[in-house]
Protein backbone atom coordinates (compact mmCIF):
# COMPACT_ATOMS: atom_id res chain seq x y z
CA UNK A 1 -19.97 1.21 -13.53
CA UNK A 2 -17.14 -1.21 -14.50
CA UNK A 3 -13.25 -0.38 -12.30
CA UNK A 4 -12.02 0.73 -15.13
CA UNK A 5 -14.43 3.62 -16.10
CA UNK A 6 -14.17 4.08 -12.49
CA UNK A 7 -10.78 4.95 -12.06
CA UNK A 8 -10.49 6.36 -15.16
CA UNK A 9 -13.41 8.77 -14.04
CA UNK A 10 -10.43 9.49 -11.14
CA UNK A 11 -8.14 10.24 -13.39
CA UNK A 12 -7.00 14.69 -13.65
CA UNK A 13 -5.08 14.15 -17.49
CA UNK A 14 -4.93 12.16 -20.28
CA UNK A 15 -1.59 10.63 -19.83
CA UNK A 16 -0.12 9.07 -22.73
CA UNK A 17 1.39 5.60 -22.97
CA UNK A 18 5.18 5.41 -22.68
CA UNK A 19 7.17 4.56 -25.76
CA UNK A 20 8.55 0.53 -26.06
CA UNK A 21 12.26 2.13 -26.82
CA UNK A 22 11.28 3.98 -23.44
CA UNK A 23 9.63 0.87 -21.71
CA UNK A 24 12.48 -1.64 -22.90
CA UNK A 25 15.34 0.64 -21.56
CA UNK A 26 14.12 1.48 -18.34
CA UNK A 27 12.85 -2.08 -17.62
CA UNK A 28 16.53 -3.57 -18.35
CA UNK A 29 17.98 -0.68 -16.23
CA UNK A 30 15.90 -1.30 -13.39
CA UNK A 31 16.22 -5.37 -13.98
CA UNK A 32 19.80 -5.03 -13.78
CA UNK A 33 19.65 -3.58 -10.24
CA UNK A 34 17.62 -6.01 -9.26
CA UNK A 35 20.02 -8.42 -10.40
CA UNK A 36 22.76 -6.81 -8.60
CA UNK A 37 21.12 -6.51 -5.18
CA UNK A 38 20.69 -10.69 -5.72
CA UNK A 39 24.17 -11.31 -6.57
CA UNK A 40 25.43 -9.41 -3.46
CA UNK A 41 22.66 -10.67 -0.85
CA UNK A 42 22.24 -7.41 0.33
CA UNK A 43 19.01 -7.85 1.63
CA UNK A 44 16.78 -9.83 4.36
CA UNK A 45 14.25 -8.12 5.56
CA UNK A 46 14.19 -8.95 9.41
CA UNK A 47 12.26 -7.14 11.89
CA UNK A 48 15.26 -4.55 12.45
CA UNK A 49 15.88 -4.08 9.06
CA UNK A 50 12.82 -2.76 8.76
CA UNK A 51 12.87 -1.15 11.77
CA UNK A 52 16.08 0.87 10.56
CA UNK A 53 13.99 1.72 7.00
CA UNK A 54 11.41 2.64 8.63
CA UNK A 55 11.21 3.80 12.21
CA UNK A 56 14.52 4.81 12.42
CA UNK A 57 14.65 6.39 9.19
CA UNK A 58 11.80 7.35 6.75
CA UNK A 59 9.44 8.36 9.80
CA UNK A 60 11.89 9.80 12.09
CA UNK A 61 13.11 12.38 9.17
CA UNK A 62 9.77 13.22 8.75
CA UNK A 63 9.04 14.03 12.35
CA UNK A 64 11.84 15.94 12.62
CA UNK A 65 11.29 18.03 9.55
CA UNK A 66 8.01 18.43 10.42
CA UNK A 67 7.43 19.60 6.59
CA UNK A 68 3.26 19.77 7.01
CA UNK A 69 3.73 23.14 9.58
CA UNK A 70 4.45 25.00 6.02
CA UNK A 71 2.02 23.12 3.84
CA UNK A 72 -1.41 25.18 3.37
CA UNK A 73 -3.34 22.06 3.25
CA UNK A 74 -3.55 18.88 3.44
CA UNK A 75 -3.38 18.34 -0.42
CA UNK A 76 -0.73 20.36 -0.90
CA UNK A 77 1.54 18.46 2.07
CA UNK A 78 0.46 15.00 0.75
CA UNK A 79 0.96 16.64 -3.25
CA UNK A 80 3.72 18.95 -3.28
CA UNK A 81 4.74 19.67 -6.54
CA UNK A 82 7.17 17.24 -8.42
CA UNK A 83 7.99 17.37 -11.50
CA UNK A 84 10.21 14.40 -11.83
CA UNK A 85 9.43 12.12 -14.50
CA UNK A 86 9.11 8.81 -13.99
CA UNK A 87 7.21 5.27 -15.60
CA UNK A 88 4.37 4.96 -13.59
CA UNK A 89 1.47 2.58 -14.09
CA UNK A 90 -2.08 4.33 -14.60
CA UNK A 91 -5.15 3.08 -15.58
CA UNK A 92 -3.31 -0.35 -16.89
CA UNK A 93 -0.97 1.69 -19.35
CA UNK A 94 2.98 2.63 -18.53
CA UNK A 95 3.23 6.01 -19.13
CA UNK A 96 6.13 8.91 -18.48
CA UNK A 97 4.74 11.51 -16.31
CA UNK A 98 5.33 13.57 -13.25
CA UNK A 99 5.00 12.84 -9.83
CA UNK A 100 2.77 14.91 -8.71
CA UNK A 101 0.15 14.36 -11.41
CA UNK A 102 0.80 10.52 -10.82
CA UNK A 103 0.30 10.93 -6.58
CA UNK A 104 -3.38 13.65 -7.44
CA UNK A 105 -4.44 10.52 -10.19
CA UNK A 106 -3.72 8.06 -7.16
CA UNK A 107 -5.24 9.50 -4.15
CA UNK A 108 -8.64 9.85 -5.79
CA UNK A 109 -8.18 6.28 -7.75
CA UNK A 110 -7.50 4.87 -4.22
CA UNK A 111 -10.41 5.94 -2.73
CA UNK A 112 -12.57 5.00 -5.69
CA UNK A 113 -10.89 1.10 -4.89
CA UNK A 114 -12.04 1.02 -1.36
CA UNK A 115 -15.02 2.18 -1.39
CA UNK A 116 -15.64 -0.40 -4.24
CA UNK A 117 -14.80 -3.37 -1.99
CA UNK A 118 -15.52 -1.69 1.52
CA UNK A 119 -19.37 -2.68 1.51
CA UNK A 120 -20.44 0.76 1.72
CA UNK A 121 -18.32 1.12 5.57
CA UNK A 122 -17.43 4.31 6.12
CA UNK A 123 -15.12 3.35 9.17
CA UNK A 124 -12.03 2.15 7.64
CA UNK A 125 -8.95 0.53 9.31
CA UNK A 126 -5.44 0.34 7.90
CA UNK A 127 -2.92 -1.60 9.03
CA UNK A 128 0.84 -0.81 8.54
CA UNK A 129 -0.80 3.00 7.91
CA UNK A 130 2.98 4.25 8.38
CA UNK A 131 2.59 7.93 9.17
CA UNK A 132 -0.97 8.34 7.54
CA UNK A 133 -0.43 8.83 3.98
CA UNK A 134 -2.99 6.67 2.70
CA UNK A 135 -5.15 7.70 5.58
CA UNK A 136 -5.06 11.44 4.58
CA UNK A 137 -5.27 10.52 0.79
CA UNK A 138 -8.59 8.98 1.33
CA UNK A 139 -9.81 11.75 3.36
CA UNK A 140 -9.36 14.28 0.78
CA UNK A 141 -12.24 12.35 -1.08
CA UNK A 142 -14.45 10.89 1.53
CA UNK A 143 -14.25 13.45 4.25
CA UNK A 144 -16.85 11.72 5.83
CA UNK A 145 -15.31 8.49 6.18
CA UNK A 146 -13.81 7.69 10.12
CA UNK A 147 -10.28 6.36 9.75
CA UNK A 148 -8.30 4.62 11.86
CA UNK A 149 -4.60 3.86 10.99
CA UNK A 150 -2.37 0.78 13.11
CA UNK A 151 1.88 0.61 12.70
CA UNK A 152 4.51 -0.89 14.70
CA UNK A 153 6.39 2.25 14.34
CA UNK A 154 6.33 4.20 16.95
CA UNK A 155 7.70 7.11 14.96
CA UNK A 156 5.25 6.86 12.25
CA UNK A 157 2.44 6.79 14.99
CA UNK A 158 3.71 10.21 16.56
CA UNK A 159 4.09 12.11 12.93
CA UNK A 160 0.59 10.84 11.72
CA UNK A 161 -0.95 11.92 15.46
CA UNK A 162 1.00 15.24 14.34
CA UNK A 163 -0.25 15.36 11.03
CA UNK A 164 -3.47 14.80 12.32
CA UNK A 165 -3.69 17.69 14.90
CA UNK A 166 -2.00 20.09 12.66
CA UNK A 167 -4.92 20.08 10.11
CA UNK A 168 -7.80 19.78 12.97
CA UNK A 169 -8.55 15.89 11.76
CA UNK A 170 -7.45 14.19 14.81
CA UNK A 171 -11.74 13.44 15.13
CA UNK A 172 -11.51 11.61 11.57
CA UNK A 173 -8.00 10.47 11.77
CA UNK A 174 -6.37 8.56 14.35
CA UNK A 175 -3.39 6.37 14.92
CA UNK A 176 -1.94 3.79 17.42
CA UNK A 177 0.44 1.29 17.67
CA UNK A 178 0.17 -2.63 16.79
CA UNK A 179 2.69 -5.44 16.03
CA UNK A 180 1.01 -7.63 13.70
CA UNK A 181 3.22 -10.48 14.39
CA UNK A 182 1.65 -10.51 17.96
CA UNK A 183 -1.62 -12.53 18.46
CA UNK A 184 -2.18 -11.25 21.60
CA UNK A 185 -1.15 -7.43 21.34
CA UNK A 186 -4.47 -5.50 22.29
CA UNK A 187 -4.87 -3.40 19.49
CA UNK A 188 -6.18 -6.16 17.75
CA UNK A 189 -9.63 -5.69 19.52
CA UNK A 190 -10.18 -2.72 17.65
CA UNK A 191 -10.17 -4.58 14.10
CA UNK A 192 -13.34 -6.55 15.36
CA UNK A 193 -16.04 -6.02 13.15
CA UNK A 194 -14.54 -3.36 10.72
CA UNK A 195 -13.54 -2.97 7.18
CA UNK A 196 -9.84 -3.29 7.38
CA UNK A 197 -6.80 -2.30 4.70
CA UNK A 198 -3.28 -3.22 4.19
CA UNK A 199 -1.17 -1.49 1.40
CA UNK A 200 2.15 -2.98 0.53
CA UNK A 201 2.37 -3.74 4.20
CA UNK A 202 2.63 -7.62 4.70
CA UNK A 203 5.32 -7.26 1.94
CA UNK A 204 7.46 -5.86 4.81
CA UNK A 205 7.17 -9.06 6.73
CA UNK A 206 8.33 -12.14 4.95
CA UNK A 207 9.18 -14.75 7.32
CA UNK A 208 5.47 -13.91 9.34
CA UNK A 209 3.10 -14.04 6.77
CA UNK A 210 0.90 -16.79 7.89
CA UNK A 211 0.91 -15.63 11.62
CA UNK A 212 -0.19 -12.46 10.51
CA UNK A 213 -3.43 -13.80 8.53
CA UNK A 214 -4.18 -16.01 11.56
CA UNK A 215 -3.60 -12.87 14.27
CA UNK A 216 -5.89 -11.02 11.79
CA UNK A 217 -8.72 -14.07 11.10
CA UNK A 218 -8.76 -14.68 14.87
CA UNK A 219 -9.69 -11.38 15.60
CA UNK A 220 -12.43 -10.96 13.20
CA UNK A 221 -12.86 -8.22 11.27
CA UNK A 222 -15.72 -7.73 9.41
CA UNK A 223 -13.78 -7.35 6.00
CA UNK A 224 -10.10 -7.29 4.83
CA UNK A 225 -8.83 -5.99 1.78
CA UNK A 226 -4.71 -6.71 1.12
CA UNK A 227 -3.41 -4.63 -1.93
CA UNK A 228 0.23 -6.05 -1.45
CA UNK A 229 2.96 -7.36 -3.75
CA UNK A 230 4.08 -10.49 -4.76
CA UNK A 231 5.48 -12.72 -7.07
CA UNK A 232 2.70 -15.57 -7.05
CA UNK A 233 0.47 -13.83 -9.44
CA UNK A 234 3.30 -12.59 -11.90
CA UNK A 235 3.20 -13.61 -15.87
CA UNK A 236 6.63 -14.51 -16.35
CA UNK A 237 6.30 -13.84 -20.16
CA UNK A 238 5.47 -10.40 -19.73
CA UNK A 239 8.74 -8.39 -19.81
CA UNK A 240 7.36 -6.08 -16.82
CA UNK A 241 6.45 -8.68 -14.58
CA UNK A 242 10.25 -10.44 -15.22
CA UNK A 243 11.36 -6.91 -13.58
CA UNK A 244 8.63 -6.93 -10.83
CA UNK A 245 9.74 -10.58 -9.87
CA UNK A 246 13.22 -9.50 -9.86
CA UNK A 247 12.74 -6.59 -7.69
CA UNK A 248 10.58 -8.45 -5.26
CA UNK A 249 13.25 -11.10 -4.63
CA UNK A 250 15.82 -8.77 -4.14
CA UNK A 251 14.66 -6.91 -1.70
CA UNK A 252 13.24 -9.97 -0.17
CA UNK A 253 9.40 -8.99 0.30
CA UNK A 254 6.67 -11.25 0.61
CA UNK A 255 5.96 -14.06 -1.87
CA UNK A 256 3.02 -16.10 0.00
CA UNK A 257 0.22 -13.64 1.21
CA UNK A 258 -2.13 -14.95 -1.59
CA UNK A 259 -1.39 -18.46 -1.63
CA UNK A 260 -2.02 -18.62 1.85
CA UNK A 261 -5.60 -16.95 1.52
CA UNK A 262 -6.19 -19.45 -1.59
CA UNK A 263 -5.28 -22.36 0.86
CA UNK A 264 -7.50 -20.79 3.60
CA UNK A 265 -10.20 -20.86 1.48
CA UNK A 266 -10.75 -24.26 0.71
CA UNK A 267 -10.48 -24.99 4.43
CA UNK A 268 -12.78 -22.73 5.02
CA UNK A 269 -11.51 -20.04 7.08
CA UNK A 270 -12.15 -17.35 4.56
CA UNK A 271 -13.88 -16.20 1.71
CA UNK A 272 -12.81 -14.49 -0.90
CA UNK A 273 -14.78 -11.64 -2.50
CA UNK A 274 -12.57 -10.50 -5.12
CA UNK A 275 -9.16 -10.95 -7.09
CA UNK A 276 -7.51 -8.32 -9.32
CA UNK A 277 -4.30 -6.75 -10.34
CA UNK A 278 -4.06 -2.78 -9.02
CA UNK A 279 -4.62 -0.62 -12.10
CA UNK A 280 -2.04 1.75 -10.85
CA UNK A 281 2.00 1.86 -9.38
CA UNK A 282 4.39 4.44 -8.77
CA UNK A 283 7.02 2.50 -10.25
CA UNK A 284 7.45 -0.35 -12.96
CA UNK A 285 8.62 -2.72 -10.34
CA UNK A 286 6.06 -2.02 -7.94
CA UNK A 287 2.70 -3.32 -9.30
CA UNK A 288 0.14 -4.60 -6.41
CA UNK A 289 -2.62 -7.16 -6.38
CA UNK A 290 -5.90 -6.90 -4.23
CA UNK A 291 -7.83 -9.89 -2.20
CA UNK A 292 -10.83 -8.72 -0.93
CA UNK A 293 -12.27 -11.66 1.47
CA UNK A 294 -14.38 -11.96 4.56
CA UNK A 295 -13.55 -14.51 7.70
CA UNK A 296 -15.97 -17.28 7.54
């Protein structure tokens, strides 16, 4: 089966296509942010800025709150339901629809992905898992799959070890820490021979982009597959991309990952399996693109 029946076998509704009025007045709405953020230099994404977004903010809320203790299951903590509307990408069309129904189309169009590119593993490694979201999205449709989830954030690690425990999964699901940017931090041992995952995670480190690919070559995984961001593959004549690029540089994520892979290639380090643009985003801005390659 091509990806396209594929994920559109994962899909719950038949959501229809945004309208162009509807397409051309939220792209220049969310192109002029992007424009403002650059003229004021807001943004460099260090290693404590990201530590303040992240650590210090998103994933320390959320251990505090504590909001799966009152969520029946796992679904319905990952899925609550939102009815905000929003243009989100599914199944390569821009359509308005509601959070929720975008997220339940996702988590099973996610899993469909890597499985598709995982080799038939079913021991699965992400890297930059944050507090486990994707983790626990992918267990929802391959319970039997053994994941494994790696962040620098300390408070991400506790809530997904939470998370984990809360719903009995801590035997399927587990967490530590790792700083990617680190060659020699141990946790890198445990990537040795796996299938391994980033999501929109390198895009968090700019300046360390190569390092990271060498940290994660040297300690040879079996597989890796980077579904990240950037502006290398953009079509600058496509009105949406013009508001992806725009948003990417101001907020200063990653703009090399795949150029760097290309270049490994033809020396030889790597091999590439596959190339595509993600069929699915939960914003207009923030479309993804997947490598899949091997070490060589």
């Amino acid at each position: 089966m091509n990806t396209h029946a594929t994920l559109r076998n994962a899909i719950n509704a038949d959501f229809a296509p945004a309208s162009l009025p509807d397409r051309a007045a939220t792209y220049a709405l969310d192109a002029a942010r992007s424009i403002g953020r650059l003229a004021l230099r807001r943004v460099k994404r260090t290693a404590d800025v990201v530590n303040s977004e992240y650590n210090l903010s998103h994933w320390q809320r959320m251990l505090s709150a504590k909001a799966w203790t009152t969520a029946a299951s796992v679904g319905d903590f990952l899925i609550p339901k939102n009815p905000e509307l929003g243009l989100r990408k599914v199944d390569n069309r821009i359509c308005r629809i509601a959070a929720d129904d975008y997220y339940r189309y996702r988590a099973k169009a996610l899993g469909e992905l890597l499985a598709r590119h995982a080799g038939g593993a079913k021991e699965i490694v992400e890297l930059g898992a944050g507090y486990g979201y994707n983790l626990l999205a992918l267990h929802l449709n391959h319970p039997d799959w053994t994941l494994r989830g790696f962040d620098i954030a300390p408070n991400g690690v506790a809530a997904g070890r939470e998370i984990a425990a809360h719903y009995g999964l801590s035997d399927r699901i587990s967490f530590d820490r790792i700083d990617l940017t680190d060659g020699n931090d141990p946790s890198y041992a445990a990537i040795r021979d796996k299938v391994v995952f980033t999501y929109f995670c390198i895009e968090q480190i700019p300046y360390d982009v190569r390092k990271v690919v060498d940290n994660i070559i040297a300690a040879r995984p079996k597989r890796v597959i980077n579904i990240e961001p950037t502006t290398e593959l953009l079509d600058l004549s496509n009105p949406r991309d013009i508001v992806s690029f725009l948003y990417i540089r101001s907020v200063d994520y990653q703009t090399q990952l795949f150029s760097t892979l290309n270049d490994y290639e033809r020396q030889g380090r790597v091999r590439i399996l596959a190339r595509e643009r993600m069929p699915f985003a939960p914003t207009i801005h923030n479309d993804g693109f997947l490598y899949c390659w091997e070490p060589t």
